[in-house]
PDB file of N, CA and C in Angstrom:
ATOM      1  N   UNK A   1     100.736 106.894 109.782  1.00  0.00           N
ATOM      2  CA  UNK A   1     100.833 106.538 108.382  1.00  0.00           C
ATOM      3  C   UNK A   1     100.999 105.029 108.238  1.00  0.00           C
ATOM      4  N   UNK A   2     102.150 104.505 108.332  1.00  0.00           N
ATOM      5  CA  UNK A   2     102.555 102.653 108.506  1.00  0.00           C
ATOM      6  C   UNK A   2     102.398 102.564 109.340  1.00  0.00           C
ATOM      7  N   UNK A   3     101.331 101.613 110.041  1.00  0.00           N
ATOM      8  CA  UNK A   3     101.216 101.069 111.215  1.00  0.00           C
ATOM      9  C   UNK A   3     101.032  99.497 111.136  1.00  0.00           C
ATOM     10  N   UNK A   4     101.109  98.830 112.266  1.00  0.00           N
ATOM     11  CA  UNK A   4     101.044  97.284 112.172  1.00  0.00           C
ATOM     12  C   UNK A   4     101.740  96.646 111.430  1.00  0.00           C
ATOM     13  N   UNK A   5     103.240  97.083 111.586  1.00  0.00           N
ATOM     14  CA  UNK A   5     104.461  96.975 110.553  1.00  0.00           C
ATOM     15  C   UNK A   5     104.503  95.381 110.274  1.00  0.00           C
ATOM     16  N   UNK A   6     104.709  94.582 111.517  1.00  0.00           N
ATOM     17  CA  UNK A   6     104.868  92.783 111.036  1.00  0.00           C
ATOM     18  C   UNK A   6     104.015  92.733 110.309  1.00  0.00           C
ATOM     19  N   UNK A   7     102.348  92.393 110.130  1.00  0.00           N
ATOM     20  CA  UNK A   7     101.465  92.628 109.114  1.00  0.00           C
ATOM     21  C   UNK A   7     101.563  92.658 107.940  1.00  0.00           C
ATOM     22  N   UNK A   8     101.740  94.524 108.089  1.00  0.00           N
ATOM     23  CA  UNK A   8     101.943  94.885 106.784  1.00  0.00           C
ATOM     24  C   UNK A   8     103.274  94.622 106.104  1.00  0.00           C
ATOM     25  N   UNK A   9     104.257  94.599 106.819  1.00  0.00           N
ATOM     26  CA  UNK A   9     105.690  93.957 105.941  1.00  0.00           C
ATOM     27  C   UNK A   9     105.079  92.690 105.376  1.00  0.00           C
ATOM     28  N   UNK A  10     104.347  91.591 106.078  1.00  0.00           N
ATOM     29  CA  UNK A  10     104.359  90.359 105.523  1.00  0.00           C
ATOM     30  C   UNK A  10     103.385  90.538 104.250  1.00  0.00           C
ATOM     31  N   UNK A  11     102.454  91.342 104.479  1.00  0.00           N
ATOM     32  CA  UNK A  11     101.024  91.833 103.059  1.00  0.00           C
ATOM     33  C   UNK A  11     101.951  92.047 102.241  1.00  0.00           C
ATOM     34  N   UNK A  12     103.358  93.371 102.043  1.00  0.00           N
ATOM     35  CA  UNK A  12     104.149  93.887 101.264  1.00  0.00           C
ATOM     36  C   UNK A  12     104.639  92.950 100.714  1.00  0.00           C
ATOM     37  N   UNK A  13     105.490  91.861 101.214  1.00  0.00           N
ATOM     38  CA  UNK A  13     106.279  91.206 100.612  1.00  0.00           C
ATOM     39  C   UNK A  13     105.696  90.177  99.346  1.00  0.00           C
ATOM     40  N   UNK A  14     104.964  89.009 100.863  1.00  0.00           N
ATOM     41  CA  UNK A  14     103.581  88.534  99.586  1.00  0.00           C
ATOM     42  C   UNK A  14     103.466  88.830  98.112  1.00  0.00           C
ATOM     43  N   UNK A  15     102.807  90.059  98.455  1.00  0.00           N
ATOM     44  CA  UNK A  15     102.530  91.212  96.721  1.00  0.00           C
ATOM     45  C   UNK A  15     103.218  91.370  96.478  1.00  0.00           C
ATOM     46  N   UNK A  16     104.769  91.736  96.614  1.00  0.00           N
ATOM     47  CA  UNK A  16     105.867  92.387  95.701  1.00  0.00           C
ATOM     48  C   UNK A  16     105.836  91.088  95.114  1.00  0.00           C
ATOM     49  N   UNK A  17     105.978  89.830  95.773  1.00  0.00           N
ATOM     50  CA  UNK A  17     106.955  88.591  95.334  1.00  0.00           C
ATOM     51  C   UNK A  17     105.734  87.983  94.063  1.00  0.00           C
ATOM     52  N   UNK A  18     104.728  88.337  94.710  1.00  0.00           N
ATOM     53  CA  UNK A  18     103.356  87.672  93.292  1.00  0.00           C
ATOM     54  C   UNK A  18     103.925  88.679  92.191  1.00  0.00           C
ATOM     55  N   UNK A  19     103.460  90.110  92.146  1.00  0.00           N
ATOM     56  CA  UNK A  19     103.746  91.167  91.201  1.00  0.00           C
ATOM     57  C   UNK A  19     104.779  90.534  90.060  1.00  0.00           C
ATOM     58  N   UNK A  20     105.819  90.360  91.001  1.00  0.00           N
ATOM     59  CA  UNK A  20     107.395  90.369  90.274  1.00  0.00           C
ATOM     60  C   UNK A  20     107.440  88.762  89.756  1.00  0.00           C
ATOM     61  N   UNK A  21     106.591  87.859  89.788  1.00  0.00           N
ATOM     62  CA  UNK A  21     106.562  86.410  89.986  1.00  0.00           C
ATOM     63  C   UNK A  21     108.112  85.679  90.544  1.00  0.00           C
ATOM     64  N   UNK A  22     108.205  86.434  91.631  1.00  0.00           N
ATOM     65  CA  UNK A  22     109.097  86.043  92.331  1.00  0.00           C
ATOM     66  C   UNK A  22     110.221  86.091  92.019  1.00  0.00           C
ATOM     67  N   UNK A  23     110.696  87.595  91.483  1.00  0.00           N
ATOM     68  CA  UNK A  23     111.810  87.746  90.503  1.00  0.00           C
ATOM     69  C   UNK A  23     112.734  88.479  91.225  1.00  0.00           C
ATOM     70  N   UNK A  24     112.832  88.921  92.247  1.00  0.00           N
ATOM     71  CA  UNK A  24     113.500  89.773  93.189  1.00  0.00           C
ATOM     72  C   UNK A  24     114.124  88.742  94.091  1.00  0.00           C
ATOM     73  N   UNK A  25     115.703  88.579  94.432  1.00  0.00           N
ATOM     74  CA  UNK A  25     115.889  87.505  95.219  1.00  0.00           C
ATOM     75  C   UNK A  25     116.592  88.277  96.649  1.00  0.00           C
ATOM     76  N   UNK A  26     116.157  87.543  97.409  1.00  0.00           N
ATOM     77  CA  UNK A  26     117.109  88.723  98.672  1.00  0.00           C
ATOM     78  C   UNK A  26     116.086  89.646  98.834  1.00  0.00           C
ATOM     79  N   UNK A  27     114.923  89.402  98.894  1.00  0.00           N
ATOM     80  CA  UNK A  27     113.726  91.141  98.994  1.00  0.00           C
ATOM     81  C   UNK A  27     113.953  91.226 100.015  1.00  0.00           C
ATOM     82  N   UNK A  28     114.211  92.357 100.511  1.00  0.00           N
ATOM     83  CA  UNK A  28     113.700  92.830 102.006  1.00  0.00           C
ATOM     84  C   UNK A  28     113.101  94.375 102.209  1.00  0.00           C
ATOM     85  N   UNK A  29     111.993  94.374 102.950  1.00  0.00           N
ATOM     86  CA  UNK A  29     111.405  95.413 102.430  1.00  0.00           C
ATOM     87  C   UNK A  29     111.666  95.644 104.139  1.00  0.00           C
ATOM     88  N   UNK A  30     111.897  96.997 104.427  1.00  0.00           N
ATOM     89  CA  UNK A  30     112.008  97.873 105.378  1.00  0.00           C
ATOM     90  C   UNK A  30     111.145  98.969 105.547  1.00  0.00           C
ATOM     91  N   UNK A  31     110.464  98.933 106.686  1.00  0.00           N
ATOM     92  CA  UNK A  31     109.092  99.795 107.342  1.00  0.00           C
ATOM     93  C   UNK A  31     109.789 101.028 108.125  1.00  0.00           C
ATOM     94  N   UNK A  32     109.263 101.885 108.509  1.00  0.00           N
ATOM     95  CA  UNK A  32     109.444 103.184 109.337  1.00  0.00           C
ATOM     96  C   UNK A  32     107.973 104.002 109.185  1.00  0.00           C
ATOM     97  N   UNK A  33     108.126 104.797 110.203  1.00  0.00           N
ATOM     98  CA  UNK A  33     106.859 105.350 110.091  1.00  0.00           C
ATOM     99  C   UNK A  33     106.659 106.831 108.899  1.00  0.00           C
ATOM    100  N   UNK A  34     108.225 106.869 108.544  1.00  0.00           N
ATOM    101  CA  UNK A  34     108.560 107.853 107.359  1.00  0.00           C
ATOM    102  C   UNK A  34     108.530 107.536 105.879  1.00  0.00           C
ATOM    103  N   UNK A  35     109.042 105.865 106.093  1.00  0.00           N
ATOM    104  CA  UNK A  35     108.987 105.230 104.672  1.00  0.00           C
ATOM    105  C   UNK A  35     108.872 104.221 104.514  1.00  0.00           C
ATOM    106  N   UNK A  36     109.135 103.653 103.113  1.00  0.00           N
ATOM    107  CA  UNK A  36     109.268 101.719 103.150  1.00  0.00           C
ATOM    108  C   UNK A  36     110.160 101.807 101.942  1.00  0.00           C
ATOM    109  N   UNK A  37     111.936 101.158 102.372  1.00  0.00           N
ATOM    110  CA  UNK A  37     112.745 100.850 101.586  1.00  0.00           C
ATOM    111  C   UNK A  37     112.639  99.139 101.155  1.00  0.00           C
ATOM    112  N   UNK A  38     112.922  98.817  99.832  1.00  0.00           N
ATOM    113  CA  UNK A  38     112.862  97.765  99.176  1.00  0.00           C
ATOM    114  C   UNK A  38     114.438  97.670  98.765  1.00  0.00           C
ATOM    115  N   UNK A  39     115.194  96.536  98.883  1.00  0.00           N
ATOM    116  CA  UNK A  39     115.953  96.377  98.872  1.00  0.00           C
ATOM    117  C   UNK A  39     116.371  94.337  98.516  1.00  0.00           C
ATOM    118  N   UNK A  40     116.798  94.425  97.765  1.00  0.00           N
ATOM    119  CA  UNK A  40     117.354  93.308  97.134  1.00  0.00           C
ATOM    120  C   UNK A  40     117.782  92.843  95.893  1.00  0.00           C
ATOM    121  N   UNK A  41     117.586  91.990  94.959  1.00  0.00           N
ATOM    122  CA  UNK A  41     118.509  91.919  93.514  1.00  0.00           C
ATOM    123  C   UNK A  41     117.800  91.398  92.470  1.00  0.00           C
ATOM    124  N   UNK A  42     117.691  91.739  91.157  1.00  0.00           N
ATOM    125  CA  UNK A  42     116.821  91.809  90.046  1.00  0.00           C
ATOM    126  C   UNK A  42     118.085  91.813  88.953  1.00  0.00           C
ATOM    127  N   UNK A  43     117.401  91.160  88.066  1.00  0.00           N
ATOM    128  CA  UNK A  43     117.799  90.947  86.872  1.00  0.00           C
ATOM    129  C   UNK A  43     117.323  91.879  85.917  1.00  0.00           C
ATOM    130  N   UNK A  44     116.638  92.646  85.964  1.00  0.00           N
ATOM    131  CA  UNK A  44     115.926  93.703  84.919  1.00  0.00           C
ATOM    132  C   UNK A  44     115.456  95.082  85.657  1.00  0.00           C
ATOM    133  N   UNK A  45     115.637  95.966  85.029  1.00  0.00           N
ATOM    134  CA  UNK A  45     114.867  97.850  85.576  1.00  0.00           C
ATOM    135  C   UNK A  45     113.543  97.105  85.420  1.00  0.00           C
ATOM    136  N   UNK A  46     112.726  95.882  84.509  1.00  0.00           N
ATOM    137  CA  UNK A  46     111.487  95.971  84.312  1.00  0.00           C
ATOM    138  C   UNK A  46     110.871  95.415  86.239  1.00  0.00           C
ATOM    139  N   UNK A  47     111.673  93.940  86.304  1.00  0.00           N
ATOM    140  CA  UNK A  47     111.487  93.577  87.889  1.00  0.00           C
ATOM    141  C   UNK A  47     111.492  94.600  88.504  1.00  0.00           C
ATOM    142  N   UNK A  48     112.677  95.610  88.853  1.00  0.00           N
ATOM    143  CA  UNK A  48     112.599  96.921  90.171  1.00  0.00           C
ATOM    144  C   UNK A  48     111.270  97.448  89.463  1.00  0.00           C
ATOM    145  N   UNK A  49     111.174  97.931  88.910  1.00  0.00           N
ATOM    146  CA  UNK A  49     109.786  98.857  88.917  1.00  0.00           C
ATOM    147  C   UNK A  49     108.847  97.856  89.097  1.00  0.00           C
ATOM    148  N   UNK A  50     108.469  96.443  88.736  1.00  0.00           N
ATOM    149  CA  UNK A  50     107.146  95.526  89.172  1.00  0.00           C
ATOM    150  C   UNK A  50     107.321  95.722  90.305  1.00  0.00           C
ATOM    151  N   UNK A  51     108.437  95.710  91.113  1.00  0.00           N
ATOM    152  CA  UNK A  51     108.331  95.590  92.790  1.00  0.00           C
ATOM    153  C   UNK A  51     107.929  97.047  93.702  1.00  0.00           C
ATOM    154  N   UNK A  52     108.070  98.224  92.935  1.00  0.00           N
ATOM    155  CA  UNK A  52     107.827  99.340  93.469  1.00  0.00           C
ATOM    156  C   UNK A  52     106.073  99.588  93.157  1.00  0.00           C
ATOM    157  N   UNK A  53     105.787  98.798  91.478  1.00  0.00           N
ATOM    158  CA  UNK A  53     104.339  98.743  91.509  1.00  0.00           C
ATOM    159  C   UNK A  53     103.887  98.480  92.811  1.00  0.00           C
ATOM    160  N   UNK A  54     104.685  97.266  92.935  1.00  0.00           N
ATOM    161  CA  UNK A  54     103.741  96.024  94.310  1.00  0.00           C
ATOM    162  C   UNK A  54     103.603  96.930  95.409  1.00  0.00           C
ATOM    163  N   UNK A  55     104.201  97.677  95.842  1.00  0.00           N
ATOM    164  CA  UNK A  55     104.172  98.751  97.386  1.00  0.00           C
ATOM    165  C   UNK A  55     103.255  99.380  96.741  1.00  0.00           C
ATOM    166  N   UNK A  56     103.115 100.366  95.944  1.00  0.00           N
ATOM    167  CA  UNK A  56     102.009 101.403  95.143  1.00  0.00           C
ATOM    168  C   UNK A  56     100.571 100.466  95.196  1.00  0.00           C
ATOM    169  N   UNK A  57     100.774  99.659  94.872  1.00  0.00           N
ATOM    170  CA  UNK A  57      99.120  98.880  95.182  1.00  0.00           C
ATOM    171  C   UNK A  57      98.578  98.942  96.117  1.00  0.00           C
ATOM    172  N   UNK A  58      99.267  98.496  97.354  1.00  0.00           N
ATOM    173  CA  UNK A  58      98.986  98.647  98.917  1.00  0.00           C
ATOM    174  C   UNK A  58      98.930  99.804  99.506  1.00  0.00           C
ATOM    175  N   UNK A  59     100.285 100.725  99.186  1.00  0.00           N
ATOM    176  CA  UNK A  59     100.493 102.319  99.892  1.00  0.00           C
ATOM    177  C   UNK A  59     100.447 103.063  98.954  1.00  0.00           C
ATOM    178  N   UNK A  60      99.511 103.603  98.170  1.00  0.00           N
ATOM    179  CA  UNK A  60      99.850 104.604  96.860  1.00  0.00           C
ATOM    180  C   UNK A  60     100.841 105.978  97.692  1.00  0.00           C
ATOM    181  N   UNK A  61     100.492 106.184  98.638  1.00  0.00           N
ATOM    182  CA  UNK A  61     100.759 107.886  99.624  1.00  0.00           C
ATOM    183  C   UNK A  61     102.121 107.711  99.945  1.00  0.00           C
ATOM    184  N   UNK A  62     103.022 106.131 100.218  1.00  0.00           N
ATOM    185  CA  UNK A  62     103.825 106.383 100.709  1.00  0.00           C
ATOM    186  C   UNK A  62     105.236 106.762 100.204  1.00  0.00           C
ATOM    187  N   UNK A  63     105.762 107.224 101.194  1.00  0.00           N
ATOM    188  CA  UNK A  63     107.573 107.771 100.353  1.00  0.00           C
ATOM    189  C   UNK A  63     108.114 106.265 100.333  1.00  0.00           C
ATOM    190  N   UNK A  64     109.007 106.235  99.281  1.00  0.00           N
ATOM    191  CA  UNK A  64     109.309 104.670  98.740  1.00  0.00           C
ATOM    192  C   UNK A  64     110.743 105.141  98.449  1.00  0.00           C
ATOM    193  N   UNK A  65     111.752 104.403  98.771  1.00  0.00           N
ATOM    194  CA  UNK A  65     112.825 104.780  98.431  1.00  0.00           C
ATOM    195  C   UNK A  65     113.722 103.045  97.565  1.00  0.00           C
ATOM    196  N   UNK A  66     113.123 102.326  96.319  1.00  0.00           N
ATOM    197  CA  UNK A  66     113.763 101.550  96.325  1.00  0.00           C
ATOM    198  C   UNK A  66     115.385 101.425  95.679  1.00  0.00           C
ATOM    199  N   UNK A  67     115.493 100.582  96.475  1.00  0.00           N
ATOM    200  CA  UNK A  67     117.190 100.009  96.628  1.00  0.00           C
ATOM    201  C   UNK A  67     117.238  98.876  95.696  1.00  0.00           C
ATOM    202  N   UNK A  68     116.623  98.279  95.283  1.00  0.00           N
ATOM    203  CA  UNK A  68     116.805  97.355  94.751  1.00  0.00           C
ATOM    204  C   UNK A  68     117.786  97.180  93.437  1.00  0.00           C
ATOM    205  N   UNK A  69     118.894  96.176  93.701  1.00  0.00           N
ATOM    206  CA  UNK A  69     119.814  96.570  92.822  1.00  0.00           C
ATOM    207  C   UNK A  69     119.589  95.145  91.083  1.00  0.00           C
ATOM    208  N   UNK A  70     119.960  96.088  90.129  1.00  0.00           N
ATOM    209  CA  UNK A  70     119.809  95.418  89.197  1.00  0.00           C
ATOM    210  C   UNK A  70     121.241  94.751  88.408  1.00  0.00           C
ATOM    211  N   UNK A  71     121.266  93.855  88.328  1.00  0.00           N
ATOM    212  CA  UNK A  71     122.689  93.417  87.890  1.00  0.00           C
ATOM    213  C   UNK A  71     122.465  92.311  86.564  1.00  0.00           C
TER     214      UNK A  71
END
């Protein structure tokens, strides 16, 4: 399913950080061959969901579990 994780983490991030225009601070997006957790800090529910768009662009199939906290 995720393969060529350095790669694709660096493709992921890239796009989340364009998507969100760089609105997520602290992103860190975490690979497994089960999932990809997103994890870091947003100012708005509208940012977390641009950043879960940004994975859905690249992986529509995959299980997504984001963390990303909104404060």
């Amino acid at each position: 399913m995720v393969q060529n994780f350095p790669k694709l983490q660096q493709e992921l991030e890239t796009h989340v950080l364009a998507r969100t225009g760089r609105r997520v601070r602290d992103l860190d997006i975490v690979l497994s061959a089960e999932r990809v957790v997103l994890r870091g800090h947003a100012a708005s529910f509208h940012v977390k969901q641009l950043a879960q768009h940004g994975v859905r662009d690249l992986l529509p199939d995959v299980r997504l579990e984001n963390a990303i906290e909104v404060a």
